[in-house]
C-alpha atoms as a PDB file:
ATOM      1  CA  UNK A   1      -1.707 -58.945 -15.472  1.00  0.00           C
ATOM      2  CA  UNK A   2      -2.566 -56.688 -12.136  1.00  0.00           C
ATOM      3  CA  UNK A   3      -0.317 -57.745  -8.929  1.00  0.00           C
ATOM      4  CA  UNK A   4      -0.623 -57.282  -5.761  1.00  0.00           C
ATOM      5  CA  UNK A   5       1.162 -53.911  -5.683  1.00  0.00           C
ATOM      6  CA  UNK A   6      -1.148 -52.570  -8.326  1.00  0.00           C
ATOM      7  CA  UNK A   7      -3.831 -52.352  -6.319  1.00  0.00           C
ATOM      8  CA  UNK A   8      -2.477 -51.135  -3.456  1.00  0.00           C
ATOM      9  CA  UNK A   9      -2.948 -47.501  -2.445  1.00  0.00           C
ATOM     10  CA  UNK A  10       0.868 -45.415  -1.667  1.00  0.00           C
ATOM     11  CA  UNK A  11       0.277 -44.266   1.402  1.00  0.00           C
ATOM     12  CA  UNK A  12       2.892 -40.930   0.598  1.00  0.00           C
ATOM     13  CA  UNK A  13       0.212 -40.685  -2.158  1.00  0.00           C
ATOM     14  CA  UNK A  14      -2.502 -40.517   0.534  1.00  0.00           C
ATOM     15  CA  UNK A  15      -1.562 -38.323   2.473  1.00  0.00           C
ATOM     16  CA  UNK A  16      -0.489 -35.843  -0.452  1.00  0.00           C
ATOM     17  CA  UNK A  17      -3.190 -35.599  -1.353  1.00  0.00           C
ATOM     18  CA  UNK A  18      -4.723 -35.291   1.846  1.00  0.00           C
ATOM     19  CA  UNK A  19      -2.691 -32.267   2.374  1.00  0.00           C
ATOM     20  CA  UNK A  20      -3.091 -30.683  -0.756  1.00  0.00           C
ATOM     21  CA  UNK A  21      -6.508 -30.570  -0.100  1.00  0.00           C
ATOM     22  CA  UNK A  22      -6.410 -28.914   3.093  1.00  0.00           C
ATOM     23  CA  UNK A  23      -4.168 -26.322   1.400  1.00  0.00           C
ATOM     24  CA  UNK A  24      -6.565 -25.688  -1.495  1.00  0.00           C
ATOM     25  CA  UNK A  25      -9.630 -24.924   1.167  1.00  0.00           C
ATOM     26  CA  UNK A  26      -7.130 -22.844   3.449  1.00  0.00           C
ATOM     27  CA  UNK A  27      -6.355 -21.023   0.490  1.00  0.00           C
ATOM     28  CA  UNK A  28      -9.952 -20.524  -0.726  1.00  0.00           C
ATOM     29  CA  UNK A  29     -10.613 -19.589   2.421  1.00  0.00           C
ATOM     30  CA  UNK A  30      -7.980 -16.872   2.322  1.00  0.00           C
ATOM     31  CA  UNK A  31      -9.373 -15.397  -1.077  1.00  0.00           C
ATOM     32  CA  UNK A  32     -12.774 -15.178   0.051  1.00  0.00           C
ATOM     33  CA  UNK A  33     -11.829 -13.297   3.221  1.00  0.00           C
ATOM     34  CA  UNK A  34      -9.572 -10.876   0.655  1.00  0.00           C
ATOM     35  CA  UNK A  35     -12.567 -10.312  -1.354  1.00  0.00           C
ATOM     36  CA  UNK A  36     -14.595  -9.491   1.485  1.00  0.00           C
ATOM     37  CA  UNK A  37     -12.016  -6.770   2.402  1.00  0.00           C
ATOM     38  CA  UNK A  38     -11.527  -5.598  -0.824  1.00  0.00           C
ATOM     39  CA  UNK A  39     -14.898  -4.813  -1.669  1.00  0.00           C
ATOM     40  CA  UNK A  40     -14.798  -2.725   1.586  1.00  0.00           C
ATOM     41  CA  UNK A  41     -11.930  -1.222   0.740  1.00  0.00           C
ATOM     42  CA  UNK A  42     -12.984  -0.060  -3.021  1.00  0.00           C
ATOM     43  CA  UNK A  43     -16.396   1.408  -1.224  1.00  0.00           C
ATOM     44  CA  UNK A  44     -14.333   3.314   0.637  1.00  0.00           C
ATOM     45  CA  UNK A  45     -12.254   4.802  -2.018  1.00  0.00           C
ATOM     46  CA  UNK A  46     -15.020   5.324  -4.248  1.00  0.00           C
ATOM     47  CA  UNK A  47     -16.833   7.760  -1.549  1.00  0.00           C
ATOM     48  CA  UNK A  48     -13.435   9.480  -1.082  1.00  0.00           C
ATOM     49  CA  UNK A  49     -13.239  10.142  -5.017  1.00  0.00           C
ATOM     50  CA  UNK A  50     -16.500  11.612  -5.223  1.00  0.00           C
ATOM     51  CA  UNK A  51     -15.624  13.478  -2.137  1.00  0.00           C
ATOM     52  CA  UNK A  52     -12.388  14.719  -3.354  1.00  0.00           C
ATOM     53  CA  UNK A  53     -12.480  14.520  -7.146  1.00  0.00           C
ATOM     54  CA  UNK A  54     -11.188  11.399  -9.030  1.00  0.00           C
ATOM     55  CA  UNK A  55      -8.071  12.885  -9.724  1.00  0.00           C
ATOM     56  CA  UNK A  56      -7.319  14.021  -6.245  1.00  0.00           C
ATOM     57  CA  UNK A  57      -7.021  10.754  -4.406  1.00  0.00           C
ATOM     58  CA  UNK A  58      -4.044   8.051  -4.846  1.00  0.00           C
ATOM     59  CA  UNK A  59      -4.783   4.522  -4.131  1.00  0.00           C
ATOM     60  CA  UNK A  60      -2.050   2.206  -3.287  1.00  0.00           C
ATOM     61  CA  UNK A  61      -2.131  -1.341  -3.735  1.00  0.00           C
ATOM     62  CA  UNK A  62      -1.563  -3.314  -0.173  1.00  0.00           C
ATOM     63  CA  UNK A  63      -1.234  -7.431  -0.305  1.00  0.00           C
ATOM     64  CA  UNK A  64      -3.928  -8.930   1.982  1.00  0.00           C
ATOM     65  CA  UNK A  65      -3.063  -9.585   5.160  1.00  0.00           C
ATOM     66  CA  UNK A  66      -6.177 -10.577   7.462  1.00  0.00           C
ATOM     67  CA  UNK A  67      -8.228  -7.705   9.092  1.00  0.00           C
ATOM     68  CA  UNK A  68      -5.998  -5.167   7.413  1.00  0.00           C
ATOM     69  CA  UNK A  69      -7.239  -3.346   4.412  1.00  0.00           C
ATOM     70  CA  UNK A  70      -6.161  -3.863   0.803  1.00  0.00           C
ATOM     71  CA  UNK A  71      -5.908  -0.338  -0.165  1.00  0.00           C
ATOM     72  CA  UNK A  72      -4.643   3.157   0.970  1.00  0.00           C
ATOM     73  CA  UNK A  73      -5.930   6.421  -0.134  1.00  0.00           C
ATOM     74  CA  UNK A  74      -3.694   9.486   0.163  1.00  0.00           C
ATOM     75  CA  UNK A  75      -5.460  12.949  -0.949  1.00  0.00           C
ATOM     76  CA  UNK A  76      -3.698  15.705  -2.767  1.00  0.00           C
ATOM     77  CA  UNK A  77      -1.346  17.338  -0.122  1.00  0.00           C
ATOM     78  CA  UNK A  78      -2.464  21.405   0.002  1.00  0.00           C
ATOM     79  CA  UNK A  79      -0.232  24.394  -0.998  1.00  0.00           C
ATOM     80  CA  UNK A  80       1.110  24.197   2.864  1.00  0.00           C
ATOM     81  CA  UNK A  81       2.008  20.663   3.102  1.00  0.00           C
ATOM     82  CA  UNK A  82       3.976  21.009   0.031  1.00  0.00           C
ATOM     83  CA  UNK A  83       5.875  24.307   1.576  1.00  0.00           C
ATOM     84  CA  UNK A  84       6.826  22.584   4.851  1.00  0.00           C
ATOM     85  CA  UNK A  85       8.035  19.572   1.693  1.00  0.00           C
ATOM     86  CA  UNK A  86       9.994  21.227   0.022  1.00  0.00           C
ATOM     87  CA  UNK A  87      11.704  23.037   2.865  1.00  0.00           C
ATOM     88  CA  UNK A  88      12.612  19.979   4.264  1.00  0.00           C
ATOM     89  CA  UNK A  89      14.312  19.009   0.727  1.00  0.00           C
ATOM     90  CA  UNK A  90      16.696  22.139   0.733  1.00  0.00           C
ATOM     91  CA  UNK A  91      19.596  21.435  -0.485  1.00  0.00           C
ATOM     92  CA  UNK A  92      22.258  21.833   2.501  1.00  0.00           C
ATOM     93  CA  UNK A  93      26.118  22.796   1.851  1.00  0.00           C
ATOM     94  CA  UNK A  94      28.182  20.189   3.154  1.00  0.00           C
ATOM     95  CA  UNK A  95      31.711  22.081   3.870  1.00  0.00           C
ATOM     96  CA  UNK A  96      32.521  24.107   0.347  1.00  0.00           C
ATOM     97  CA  UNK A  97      30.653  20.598  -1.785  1.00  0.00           C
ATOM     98  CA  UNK A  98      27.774  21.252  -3.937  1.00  0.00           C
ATOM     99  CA  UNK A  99      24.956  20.926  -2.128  1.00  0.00           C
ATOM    100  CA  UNK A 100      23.103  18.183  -1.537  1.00  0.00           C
ATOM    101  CA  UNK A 101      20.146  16.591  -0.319  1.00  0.00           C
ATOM    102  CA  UNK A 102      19.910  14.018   2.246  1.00  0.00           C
ATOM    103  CA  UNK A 103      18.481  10.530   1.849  1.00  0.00           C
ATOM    104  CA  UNK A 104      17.080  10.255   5.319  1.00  0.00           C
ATOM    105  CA  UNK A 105      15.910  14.039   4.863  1.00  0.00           C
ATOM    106  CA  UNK A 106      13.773  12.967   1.540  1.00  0.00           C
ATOM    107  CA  UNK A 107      12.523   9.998   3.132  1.00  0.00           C
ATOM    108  CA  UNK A 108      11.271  11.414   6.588  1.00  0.00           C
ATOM    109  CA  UNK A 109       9.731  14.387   4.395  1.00  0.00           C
ATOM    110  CA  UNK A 110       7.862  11.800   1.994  1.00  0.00           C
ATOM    111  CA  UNK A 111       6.550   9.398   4.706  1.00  0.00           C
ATOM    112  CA  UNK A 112       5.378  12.822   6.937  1.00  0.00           C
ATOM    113  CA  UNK A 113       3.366  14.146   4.038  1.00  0.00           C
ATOM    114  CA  UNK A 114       1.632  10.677   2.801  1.00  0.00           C
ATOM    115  CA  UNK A 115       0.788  10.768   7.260  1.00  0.00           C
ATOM    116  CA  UNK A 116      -0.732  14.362   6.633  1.00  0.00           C
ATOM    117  CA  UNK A 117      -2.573  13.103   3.083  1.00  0.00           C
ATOM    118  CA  UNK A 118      -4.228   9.628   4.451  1.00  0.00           C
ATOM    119  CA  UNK A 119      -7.974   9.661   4.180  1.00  0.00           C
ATOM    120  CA  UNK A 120      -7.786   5.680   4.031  1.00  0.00           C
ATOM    121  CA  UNK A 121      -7.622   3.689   6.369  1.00  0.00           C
ATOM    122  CA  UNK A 122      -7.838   5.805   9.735  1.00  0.00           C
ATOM    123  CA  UNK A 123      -4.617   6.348  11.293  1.00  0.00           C
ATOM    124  CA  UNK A 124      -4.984   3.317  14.273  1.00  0.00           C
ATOM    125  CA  UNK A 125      -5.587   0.985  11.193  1.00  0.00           C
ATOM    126  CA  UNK A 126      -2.962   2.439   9.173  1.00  0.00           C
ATOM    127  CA  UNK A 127      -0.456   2.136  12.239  1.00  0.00           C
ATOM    128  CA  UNK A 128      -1.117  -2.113  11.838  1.00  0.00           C
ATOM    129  CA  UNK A 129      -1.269  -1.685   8.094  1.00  0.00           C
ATOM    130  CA  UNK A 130       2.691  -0.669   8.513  1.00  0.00           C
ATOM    131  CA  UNK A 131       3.132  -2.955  11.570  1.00  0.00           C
ATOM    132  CA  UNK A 132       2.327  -5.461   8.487  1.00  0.00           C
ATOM    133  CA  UNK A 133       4.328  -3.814   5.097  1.00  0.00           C
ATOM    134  CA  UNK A 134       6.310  -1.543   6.945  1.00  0.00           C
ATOM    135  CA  UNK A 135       7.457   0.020   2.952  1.00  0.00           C
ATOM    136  CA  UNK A 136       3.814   0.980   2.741  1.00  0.00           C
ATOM    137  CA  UNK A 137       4.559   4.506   4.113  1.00  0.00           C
ATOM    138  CA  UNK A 138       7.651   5.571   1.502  1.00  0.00           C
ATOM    139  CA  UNK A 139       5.187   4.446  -1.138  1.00  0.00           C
ATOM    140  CA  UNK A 140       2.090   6.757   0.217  1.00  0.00           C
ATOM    141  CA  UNK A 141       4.525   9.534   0.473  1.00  0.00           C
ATOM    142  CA  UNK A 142       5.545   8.829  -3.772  1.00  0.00           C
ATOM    143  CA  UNK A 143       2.044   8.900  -3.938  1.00  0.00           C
ATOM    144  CA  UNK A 144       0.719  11.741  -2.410  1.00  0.00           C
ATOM    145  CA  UNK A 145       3.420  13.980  -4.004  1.00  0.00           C
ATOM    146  CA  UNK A 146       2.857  12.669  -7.649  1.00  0.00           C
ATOM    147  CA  UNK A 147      -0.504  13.840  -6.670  1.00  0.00           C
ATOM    148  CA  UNK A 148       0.680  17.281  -6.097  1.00  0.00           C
ATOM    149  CA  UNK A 149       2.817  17.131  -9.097  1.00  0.00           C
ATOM    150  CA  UNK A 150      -0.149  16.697 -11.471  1.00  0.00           C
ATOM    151  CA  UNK A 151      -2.063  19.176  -8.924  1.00  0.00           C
ATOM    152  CA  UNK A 152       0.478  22.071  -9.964  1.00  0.00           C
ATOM    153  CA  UNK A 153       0.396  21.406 -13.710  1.00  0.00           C
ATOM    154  CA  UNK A 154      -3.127  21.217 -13.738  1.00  0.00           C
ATOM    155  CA  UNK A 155      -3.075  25.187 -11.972  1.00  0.00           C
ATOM    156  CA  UNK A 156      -0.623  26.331 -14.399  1.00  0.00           C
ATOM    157  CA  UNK A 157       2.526  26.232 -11.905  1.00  0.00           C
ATOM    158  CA  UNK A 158       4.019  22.960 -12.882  1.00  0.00           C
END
């Protein structure tokens, strides 16, 4: 037999569900705003590739953060960028040790060459992009030089 707390209504249950409501449509609201950018974004990239050659453009991956794209393109870095690289890498002679090379050295070098080999987004955009995922950078740099990696072995001089 029913009583009288049977038929009432929890108000905790309410208001949970009240809430997870509002959460679902922020959310949905979210992923349609991502989708919006991303389709943008793979326009973008897909002129840049004809542009530049399909294997000459990297595309990193960015989590969506409102008005901020979703991707990065990095092209291959040229025969000069990868000079003023790899001079930056020297090994340096630290008092009779083997030589070595520095982590702040390979990191400056990496994030300087994916800032020389950004086609996507434009630099004031890519400036908030890192304001956003500041690790973003290191990552284009990895990028952009696996890029140049497959660059030389495809020339014969990897």
């Amino acid at each position: 037999m029913p009583t009288e707390l049977d038929s009432e209504t929890d108000p905790l249950d309410e208001e949970l569900e009240r809430e997870e409501a509002a959460r679902a449509e922020r959310k949905a609201g979210v992923e349609k705003a991502r989708k919006t950018q991303r389709i943008l974004d793979i326009r973008a990239v897909n002129e840049l590739e004809e542009l530049h050659g399909d294997s000459n453009i990297a595309v990193v991956n960015v989590p969506f953060t409102p008005g901020l794209p979703t991707l990065v393109a990095l092209r291959t870095p040229t025969e000069v960028e990868m000079k003023r690289f790899k001079f930056r890498m020297k090994a340096k002679s630290k008092g009779g040790a083997d030589p070595t090379v520095d982590t702040e050295d390979a990191i400056s070098g990496a994030e300087e060459l994916a800032l020389k080999c950004l086609v996507y987004p434009d630099k004031e955009t890519f400036e908030k992009v890192l304001e956003a995922r500041p690790g973003v950078l290191m990552q284009c740099g990895s990028a952009a030089l696996a890029l140049s990696q497959g660059s030389a072995e495809a020339k014969g001089k990897g």
